[in-house]
PDB file of N, CA and C in Angstrom:
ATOM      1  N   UNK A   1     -29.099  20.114 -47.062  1.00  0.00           N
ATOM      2  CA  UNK A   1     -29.417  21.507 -46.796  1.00  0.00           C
ATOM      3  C   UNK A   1     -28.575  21.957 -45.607  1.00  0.00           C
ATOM      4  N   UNK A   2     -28.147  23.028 -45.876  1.00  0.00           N
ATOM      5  CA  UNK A   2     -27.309  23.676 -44.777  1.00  0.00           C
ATOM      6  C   UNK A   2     -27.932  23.889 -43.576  1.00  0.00           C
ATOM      7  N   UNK A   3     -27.634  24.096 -42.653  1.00  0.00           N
ATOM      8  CA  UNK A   3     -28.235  24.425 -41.348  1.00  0.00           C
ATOM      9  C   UNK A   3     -28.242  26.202 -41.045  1.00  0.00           C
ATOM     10  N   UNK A   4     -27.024  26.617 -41.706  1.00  0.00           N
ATOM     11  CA  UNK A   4     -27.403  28.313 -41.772  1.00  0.00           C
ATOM     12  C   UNK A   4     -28.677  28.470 -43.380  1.00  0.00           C
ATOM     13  N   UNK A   5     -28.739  28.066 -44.185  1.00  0.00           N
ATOM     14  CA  UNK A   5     -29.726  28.575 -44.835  1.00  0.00           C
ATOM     15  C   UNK A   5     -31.268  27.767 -44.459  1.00  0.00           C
ATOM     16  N   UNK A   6     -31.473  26.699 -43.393  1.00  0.00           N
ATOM     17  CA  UNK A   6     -32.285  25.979 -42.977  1.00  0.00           C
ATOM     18  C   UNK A   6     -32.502  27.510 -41.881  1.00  0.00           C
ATOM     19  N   UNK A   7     -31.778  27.934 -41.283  1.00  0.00           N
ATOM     20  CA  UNK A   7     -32.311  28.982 -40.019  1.00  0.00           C
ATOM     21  C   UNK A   7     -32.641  30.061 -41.119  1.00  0.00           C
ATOM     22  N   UNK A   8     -32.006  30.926 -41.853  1.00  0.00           N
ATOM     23  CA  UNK A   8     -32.507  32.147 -42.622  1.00  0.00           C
ATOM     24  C   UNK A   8     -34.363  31.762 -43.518  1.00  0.00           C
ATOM     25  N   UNK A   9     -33.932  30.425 -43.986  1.00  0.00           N
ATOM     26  CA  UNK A   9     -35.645  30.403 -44.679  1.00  0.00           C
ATOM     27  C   UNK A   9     -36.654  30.393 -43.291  1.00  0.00           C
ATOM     28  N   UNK A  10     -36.058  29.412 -42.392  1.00  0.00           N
ATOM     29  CA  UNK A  10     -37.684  29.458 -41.263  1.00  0.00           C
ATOM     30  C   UNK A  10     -37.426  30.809 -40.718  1.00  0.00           C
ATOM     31  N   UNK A  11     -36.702  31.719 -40.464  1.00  0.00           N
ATOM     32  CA  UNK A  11     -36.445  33.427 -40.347  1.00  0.00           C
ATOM     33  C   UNK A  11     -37.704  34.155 -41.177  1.00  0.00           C
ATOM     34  N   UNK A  12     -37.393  33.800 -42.686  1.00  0.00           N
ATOM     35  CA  UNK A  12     -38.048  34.697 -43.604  1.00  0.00           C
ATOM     36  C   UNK A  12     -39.385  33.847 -43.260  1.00  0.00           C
ATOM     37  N   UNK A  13     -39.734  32.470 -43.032  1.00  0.00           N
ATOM     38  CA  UNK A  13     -41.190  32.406 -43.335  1.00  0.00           C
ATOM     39  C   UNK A  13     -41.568  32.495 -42.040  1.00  0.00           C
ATOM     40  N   UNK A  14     -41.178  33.209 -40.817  1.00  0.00           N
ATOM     41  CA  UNK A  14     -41.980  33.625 -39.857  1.00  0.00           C
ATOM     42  C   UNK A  14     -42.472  34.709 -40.112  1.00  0.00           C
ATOM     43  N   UNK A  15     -41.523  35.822 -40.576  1.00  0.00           N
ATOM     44  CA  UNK A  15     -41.823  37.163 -40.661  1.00  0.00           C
ATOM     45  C   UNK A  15     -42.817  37.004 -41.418  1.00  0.00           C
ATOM     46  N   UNK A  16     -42.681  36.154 -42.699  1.00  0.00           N
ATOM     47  CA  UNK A  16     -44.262  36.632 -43.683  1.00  0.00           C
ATOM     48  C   UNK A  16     -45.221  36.468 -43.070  1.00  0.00           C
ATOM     49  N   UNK A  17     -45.495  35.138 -42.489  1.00  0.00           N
ATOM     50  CA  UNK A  17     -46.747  35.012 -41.631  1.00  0.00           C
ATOM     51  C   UNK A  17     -46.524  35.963 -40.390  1.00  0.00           C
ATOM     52  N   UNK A  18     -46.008  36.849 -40.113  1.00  0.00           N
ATOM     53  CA  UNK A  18     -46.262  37.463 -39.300  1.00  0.00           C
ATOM     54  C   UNK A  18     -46.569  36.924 -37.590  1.00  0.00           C
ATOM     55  N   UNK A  19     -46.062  35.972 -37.344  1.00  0.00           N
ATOM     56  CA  UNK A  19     -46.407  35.137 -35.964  1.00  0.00           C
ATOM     57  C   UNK A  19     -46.902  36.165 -35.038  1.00  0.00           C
ATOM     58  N   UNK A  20     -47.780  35.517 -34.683  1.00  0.00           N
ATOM     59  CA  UNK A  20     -48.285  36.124 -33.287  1.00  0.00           C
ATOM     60  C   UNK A  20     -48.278  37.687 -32.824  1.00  0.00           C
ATOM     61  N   UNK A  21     -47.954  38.373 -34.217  1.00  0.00           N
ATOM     62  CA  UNK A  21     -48.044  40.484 -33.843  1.00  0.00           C
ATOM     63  C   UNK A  21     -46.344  40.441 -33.345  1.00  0.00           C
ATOM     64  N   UNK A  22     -45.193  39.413 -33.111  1.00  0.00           N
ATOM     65  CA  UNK A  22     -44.223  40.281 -32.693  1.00  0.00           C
ATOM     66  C   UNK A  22     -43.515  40.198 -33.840  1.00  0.00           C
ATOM     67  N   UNK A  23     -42.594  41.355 -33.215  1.00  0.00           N
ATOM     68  CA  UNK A  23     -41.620  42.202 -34.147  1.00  0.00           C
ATOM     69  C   UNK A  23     -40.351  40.434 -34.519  1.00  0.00           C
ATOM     70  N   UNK A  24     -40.283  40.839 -35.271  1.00  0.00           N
ATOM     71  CA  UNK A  24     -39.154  39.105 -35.849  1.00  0.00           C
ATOM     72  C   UNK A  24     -38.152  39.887 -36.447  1.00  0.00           C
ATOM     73  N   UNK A  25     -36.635  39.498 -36.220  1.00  0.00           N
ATOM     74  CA  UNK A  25     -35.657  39.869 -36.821  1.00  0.00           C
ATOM     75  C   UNK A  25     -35.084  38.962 -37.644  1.00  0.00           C
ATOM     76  N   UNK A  26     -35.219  38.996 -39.024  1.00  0.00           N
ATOM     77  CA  UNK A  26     -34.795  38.181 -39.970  1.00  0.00           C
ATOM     78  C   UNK A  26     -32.748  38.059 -39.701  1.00  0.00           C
ATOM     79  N   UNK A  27     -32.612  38.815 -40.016  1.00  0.00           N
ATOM     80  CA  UNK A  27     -30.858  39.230 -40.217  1.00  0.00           C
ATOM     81  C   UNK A  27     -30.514  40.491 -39.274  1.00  0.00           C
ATOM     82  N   UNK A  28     -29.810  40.569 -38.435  1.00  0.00           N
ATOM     83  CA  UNK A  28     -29.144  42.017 -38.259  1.00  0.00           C
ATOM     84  C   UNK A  28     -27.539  42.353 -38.543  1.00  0.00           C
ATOM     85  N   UNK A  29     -27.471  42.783 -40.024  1.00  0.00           N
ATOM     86  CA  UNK A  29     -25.886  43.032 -40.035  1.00  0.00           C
ATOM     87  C   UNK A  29     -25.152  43.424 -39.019  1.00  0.00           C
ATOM     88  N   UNK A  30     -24.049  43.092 -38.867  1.00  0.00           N
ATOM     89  CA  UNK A  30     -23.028  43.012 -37.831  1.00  0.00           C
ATOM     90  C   UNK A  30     -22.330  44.484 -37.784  1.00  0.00           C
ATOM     91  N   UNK A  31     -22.155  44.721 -37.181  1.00  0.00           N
ATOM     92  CA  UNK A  31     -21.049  46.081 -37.308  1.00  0.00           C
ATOM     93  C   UNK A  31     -21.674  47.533 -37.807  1.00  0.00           C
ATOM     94  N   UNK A  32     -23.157  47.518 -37.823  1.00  0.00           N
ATOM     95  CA  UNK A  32     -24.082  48.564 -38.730  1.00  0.00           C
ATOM     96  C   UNK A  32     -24.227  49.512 -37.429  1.00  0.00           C
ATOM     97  N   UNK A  33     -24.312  50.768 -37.277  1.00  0.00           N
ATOM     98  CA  UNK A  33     -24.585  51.509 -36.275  1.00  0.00           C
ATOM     99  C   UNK A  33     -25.699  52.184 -36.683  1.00  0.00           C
ATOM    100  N   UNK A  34     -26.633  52.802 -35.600  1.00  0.00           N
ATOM    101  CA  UNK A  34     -27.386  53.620 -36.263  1.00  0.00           C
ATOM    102  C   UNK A  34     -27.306  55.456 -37.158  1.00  0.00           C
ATOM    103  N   UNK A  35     -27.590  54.715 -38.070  1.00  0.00           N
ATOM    104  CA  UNK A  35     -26.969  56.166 -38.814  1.00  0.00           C
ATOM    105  C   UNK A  35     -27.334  57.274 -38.092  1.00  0.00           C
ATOM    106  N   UNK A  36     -28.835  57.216 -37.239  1.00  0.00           N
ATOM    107  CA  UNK A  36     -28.420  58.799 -36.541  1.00  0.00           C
ATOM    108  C   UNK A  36     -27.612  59.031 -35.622  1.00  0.00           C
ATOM    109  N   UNK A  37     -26.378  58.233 -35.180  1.00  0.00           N
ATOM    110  CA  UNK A  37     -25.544  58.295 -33.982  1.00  0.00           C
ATOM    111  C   UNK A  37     -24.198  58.858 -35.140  1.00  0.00           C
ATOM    112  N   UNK A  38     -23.935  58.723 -36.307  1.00  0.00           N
ATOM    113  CA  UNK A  38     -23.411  58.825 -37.269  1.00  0.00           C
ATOM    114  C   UNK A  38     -23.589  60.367 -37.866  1.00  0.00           C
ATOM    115  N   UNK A  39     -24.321  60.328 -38.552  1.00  0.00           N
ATOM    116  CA  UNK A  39     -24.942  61.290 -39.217  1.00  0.00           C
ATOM    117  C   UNK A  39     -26.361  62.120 -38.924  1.00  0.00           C
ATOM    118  N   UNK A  40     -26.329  63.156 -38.773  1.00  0.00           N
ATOM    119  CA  UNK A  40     -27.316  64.015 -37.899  1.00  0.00           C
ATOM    120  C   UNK A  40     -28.590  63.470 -38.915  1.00  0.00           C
ATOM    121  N   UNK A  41     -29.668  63.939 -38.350  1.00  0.00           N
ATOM    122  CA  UNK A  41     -30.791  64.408 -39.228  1.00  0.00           C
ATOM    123  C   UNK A  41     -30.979  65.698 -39.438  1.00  0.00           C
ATOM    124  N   UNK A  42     -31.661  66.171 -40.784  1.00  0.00           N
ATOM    125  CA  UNK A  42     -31.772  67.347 -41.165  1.00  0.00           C
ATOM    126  C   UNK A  42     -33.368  67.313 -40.515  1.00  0.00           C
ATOM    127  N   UNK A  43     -34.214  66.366 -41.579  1.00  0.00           N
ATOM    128  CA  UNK A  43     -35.888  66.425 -41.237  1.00  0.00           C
ATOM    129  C   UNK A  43     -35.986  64.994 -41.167  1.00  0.00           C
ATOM    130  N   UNK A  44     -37.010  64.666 -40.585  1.00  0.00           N
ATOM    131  CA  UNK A  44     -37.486  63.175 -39.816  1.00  0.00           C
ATOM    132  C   UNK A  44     -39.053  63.456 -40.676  1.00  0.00           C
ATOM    133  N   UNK A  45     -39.676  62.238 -41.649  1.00  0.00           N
ATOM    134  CA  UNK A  45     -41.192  62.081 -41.474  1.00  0.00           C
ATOM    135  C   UNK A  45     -41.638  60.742 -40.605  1.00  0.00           C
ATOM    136  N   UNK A  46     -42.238  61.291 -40.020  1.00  0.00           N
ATOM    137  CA  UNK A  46     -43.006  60.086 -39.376  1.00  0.00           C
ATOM    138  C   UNK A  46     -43.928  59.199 -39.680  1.00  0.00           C
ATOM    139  N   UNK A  47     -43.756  58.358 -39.679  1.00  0.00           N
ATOM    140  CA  UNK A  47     -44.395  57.059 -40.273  1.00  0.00           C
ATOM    141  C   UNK A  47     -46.066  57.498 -39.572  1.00  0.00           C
ATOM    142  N   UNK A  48     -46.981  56.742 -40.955  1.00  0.00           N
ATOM    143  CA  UNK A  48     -48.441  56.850 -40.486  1.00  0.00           C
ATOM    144  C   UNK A  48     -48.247  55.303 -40.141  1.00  0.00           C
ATOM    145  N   UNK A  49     -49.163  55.028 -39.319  1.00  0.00           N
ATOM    146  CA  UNK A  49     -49.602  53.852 -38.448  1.00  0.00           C
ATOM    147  C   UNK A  49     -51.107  53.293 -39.195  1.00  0.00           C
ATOM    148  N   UNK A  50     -50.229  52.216 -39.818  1.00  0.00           N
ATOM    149  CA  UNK A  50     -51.542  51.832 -40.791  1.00  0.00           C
ATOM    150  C   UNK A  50     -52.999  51.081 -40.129  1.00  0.00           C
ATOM    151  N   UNK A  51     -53.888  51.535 -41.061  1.00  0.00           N
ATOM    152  CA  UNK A  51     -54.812  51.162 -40.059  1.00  0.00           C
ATOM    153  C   UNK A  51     -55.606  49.568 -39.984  1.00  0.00           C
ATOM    154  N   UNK A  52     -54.380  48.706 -40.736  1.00  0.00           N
ATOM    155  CA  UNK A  52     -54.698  47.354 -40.128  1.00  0.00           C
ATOM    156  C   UNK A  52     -54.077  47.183 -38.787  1.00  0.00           C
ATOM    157  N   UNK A  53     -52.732  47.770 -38.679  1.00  0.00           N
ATOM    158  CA  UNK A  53     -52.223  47.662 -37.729  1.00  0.00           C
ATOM    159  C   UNK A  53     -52.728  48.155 -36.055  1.00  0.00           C
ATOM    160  N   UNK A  54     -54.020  49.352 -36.340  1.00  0.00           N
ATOM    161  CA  UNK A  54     -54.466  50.131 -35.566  1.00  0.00           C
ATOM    162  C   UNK A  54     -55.849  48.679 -34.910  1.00  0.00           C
ATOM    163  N   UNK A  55     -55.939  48.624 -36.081  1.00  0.00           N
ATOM    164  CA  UNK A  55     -57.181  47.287 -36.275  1.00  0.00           C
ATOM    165  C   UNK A  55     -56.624  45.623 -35.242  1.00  0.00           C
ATOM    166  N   UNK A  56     -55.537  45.630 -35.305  1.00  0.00           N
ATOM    167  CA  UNK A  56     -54.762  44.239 -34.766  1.00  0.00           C
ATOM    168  C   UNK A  56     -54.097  44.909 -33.489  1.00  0.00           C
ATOM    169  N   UNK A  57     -54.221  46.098 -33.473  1.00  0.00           N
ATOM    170  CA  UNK A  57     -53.628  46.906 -31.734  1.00  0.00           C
ATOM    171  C   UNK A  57     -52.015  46.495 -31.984  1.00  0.00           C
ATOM    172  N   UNK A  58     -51.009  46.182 -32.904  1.00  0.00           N
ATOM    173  CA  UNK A  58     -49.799  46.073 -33.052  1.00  0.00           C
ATOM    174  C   UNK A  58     -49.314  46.847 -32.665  1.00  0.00           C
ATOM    175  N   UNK A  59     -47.755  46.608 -32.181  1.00  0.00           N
ATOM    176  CA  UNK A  59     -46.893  47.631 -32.032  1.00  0.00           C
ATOM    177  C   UNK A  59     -45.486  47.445 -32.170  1.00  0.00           C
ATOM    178  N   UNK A  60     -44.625  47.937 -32.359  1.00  0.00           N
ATOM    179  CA  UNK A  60     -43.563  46.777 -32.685  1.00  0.00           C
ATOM    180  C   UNK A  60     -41.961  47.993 -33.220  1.00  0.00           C
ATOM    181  N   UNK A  61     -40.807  47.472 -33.262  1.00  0.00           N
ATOM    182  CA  UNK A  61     -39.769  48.188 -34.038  1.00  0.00           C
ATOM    183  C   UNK A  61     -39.256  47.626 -35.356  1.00  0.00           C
ATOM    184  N   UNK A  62     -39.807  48.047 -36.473  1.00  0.00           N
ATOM    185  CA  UNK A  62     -38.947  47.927 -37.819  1.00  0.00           C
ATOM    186  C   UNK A  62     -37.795  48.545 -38.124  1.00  0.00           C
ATOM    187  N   UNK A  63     -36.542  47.593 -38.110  1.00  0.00           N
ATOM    188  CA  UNK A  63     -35.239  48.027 -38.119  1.00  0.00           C
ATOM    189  C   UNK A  63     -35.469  48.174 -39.886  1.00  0.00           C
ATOM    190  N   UNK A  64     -34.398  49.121 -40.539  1.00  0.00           N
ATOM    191  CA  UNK A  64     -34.440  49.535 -41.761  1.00  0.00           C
ATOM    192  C   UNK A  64     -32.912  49.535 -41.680  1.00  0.00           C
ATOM    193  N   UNK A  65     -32.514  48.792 -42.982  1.00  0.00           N
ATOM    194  CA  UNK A  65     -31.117  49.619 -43.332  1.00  0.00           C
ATOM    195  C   UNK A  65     -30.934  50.383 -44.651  1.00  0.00           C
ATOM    196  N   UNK A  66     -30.301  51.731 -43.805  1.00  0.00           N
ATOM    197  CA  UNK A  66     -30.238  52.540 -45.312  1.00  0.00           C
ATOM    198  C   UNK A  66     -28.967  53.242 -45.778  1.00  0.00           C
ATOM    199  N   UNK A  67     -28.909  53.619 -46.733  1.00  0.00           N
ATOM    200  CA  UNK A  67     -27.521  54.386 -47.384  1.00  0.00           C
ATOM    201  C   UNK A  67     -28.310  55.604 -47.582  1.00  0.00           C
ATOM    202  N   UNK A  68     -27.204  56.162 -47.305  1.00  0.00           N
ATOM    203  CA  UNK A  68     -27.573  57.857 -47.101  1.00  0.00           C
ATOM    204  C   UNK A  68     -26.385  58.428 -48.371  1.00  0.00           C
ATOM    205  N   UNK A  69     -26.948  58.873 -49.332  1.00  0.00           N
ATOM    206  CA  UNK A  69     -25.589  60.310 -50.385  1.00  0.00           C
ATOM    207  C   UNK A  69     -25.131  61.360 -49.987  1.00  0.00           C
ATOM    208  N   UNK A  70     -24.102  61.254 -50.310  1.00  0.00           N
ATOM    209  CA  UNK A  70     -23.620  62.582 -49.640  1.00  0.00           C
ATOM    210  C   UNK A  70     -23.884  63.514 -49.643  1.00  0.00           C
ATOM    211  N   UNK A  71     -25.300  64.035 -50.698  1.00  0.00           N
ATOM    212  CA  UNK A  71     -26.389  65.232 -50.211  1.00  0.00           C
ATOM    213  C   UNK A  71     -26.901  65.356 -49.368  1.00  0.00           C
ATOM    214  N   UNK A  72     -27.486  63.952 -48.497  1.00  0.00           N
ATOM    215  CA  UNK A  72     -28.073  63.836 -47.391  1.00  0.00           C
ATOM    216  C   UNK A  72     -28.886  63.118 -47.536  1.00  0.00           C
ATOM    217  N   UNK A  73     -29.511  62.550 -49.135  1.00  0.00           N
ATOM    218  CA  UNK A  73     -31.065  61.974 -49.543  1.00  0.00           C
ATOM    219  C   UNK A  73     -31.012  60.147 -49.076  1.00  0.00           C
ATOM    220  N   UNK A  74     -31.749  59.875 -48.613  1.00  0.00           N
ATOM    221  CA  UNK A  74     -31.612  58.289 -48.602  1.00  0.00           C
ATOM    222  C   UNK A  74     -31.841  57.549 -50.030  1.00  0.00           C
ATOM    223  N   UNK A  75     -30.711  57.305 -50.260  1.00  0.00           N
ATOM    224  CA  UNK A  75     -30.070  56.249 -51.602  1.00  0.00           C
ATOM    225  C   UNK A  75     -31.386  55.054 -51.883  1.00  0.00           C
ATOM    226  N   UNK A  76     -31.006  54.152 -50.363  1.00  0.00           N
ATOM    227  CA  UNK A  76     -31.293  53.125 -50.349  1.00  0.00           C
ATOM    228  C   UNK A  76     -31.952  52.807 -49.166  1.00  0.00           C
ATOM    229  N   UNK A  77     -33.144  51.866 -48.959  1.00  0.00           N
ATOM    230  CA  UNK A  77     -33.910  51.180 -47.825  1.00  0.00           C
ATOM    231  C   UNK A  77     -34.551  50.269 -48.460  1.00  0.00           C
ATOM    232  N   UNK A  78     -34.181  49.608 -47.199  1.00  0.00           N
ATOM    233  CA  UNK A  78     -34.665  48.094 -46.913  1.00  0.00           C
ATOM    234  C   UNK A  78     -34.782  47.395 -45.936  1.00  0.00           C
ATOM    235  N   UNK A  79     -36.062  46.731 -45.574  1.00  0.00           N
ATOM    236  CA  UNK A  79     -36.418  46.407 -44.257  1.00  0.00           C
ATOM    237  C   UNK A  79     -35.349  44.781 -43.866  1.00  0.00           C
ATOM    238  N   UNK A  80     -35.298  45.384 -42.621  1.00  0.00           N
ATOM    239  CA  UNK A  80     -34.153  43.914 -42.192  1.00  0.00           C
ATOM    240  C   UNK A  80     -34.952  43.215 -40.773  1.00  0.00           C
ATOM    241  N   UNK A  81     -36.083  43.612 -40.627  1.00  0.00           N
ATOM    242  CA  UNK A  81     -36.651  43.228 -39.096  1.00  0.00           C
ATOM    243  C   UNK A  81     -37.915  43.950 -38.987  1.00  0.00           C
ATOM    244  N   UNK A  82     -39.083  43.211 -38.468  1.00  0.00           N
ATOM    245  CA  UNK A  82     -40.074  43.819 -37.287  1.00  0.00           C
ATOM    246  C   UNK A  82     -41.291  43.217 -38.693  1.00  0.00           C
ATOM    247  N   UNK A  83     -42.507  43.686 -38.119  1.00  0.00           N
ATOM    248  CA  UNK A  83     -43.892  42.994 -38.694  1.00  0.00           C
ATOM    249  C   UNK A  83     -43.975  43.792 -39.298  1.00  0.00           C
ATOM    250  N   UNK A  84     -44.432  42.728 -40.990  1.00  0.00           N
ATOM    251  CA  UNK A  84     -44.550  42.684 -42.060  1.00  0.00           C
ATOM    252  C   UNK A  84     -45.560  43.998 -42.193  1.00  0.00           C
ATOM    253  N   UNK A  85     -46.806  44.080 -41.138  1.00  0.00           N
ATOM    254  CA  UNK A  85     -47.623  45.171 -41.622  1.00  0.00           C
ATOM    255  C   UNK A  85     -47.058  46.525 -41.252  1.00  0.00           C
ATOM    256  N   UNK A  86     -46.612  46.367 -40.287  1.00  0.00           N
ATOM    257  CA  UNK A  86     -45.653  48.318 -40.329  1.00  0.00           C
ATOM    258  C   UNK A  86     -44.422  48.037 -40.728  1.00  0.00           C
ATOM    259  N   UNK A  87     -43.985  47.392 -42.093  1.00  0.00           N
ATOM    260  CA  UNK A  87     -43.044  47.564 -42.523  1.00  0.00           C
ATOM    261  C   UNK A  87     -42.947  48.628 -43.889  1.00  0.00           C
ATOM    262  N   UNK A  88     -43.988  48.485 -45.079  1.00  0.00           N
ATOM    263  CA  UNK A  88     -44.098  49.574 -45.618  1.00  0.00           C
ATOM    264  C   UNK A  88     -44.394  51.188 -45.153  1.00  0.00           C
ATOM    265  N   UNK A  89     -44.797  51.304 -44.119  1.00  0.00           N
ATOM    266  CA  UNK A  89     -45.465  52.351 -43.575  1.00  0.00           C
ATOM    267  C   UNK A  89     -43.862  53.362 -42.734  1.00  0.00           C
ATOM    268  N   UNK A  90     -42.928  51.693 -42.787  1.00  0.00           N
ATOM    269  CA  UNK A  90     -41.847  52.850 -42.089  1.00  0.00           C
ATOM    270  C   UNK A  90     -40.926  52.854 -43.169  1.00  0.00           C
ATOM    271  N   UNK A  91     -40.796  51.986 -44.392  1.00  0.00           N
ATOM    272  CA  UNK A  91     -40.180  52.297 -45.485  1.00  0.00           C
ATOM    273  C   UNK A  91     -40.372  53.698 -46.048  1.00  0.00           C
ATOM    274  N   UNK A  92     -41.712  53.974 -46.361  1.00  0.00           N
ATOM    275  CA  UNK A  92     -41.747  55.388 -46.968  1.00  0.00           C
ATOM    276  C   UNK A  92     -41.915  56.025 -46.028  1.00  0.00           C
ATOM    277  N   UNK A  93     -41.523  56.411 -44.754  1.00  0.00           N
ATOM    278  CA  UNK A  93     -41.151  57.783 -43.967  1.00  0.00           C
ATOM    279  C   UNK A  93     -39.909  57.794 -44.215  1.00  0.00           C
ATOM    280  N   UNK A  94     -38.743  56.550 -43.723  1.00  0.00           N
ATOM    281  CA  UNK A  94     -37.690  56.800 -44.032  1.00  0.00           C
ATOM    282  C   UNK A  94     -37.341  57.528 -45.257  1.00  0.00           C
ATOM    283  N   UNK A  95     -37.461  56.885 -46.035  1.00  0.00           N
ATOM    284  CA  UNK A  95     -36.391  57.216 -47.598  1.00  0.00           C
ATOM    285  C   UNK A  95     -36.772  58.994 -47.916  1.00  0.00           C
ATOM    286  N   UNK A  96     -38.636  59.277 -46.974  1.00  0.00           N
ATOM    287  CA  UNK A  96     -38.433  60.777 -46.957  1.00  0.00           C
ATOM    288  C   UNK A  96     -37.283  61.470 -46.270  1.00  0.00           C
ATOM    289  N   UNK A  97     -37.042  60.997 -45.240  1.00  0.00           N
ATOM    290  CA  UNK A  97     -35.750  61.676 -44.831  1.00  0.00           C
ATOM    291  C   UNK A  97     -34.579  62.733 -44.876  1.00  0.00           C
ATOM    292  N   UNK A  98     -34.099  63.447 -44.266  1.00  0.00           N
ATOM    293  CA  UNK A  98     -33.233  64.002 -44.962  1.00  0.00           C
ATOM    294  C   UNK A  98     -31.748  64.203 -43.698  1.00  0.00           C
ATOM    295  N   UNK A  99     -30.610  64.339 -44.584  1.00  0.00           N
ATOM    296  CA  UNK A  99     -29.379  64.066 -43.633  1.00  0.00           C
ATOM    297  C   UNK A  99     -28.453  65.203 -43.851  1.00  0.00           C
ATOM    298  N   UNK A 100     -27.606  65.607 -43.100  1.00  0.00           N
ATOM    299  CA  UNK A 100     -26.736  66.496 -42.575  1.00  0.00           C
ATOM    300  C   UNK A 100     -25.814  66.181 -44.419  1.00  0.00           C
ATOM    301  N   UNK A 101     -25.488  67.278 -45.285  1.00  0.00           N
ATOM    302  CA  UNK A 101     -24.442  66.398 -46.481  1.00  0.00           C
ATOM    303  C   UNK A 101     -22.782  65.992 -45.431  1.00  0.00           C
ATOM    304  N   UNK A 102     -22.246  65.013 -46.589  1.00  0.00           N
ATOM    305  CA  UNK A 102     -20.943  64.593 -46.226  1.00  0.00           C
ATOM    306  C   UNK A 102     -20.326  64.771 -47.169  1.00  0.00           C
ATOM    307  N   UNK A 103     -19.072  63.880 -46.957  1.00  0.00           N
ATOM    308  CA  UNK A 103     -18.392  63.813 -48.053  1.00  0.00           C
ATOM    309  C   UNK A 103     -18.580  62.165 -48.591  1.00  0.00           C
ATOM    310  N   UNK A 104     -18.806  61.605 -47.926  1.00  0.00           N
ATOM    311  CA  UNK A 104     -18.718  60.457 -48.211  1.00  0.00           C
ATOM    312  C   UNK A 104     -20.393  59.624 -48.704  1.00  0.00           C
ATOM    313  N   UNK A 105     -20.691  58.831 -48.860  1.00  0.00           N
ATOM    314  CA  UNK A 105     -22.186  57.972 -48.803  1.00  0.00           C
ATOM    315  C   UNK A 105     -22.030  57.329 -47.466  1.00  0.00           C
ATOM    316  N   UNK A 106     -22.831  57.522 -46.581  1.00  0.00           N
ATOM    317  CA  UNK A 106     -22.756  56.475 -45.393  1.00  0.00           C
ATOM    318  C   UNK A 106     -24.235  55.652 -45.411  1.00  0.00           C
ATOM    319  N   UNK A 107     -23.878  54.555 -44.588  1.00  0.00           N
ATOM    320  CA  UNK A 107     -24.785  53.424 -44.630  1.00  0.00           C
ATOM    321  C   UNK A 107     -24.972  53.433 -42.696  1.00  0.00           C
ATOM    322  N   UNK A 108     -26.089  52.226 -42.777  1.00  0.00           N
ATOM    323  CA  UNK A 108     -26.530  52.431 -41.119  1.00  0.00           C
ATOM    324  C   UNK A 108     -28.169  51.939 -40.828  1.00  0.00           C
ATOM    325  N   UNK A 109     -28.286  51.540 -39.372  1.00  0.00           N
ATOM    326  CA  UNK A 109     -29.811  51.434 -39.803  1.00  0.00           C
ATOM    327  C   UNK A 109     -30.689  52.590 -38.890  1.00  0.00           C
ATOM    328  N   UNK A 110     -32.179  52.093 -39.471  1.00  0.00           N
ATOM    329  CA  UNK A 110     -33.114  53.201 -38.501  1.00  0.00           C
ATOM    330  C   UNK A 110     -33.802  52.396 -37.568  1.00  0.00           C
ATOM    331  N   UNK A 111     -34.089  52.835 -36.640  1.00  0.00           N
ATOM    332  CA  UNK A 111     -34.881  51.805 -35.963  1.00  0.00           C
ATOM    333  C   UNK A 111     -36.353  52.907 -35.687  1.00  0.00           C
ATOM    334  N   UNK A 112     -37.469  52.189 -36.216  1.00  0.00           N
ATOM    335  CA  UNK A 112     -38.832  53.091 -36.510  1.00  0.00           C
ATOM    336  C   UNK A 112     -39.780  52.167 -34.919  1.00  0.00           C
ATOM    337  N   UNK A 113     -40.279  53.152 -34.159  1.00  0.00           N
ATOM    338  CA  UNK A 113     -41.274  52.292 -33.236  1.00  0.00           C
ATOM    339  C   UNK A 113     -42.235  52.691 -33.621  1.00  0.00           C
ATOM    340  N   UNK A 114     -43.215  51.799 -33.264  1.00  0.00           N
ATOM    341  CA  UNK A 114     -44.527  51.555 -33.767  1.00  0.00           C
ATOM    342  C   UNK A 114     -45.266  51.539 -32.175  1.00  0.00           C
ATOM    343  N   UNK A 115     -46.143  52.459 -31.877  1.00  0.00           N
ATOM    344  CA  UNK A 115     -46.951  51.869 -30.423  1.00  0.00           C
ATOM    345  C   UNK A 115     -48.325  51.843 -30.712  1.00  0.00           C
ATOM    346  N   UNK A 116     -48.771  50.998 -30.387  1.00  0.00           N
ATOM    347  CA  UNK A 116     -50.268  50.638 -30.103  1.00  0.00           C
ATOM    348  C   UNK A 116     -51.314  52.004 -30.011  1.00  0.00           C
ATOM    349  N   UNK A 117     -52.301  51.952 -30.609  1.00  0.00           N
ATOM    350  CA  UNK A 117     -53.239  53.318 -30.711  1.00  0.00           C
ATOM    351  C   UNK A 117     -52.988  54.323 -31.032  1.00  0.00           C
ATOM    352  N   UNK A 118     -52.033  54.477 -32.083  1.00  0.00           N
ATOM    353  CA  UNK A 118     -51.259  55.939 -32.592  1.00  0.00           C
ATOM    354  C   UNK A 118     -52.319  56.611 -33.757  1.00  0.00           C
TER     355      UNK A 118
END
């Protein structure tokens, strides 16, 4: 067994179990900027703060990477980092989203915070 896919599996099976409430970064692509330093926002939804998470007092940043169309709509998301329980909760605010159009499809990530008692 490799020693880079020996580090990515104990990566992924921390995040599932969720260790200890912190945020765990599985992977962070290299060279990814955040798309709003890139590409404006049109409208932002804000993530609801689920209420296991309200329940466990969590708080934490779920990095997302997404592709944006050149309408502005988010293509694509997918969580690359942070606890498993505010990870759906910042999936579907993102992909509501909306972006400045281009010409091009750009890619990039979001970084969603999560604070305690929201």
């Amino acid at each position: 067994m490799s020693l880079r896919w020996a580090g990515s599996a104990l990566a992924a099976l921390l995040i599932a179990a969720g260790i200890g409430g912190r945020t765990l970064i599985a992977q962070e692509p290299k060279n990814e900027a955040l798309i709003e330093n890139t590409r404006h926002t049109r409208s932002k939804v804000q993530p609801q703060y689920p209420e296991l998470a309200r329940k466990m007092n969590l708080s934490g940043t779920v990095k997302v990477q997404v592709v944006v169309s050149p309408n502005g709509t988010v293509k694509e998301a997918k969580v690359i980092g942070g606890h498993p329980v505010l990870a759906n909760a910042a999936l579907d605010a993102v992909r509501k989203w909306r972006f400045e159009p281009a010409a091009i499809e750009s890619s990039g990530l979001v970084d969603i915070k999560f604070e305690g008692h929201q």
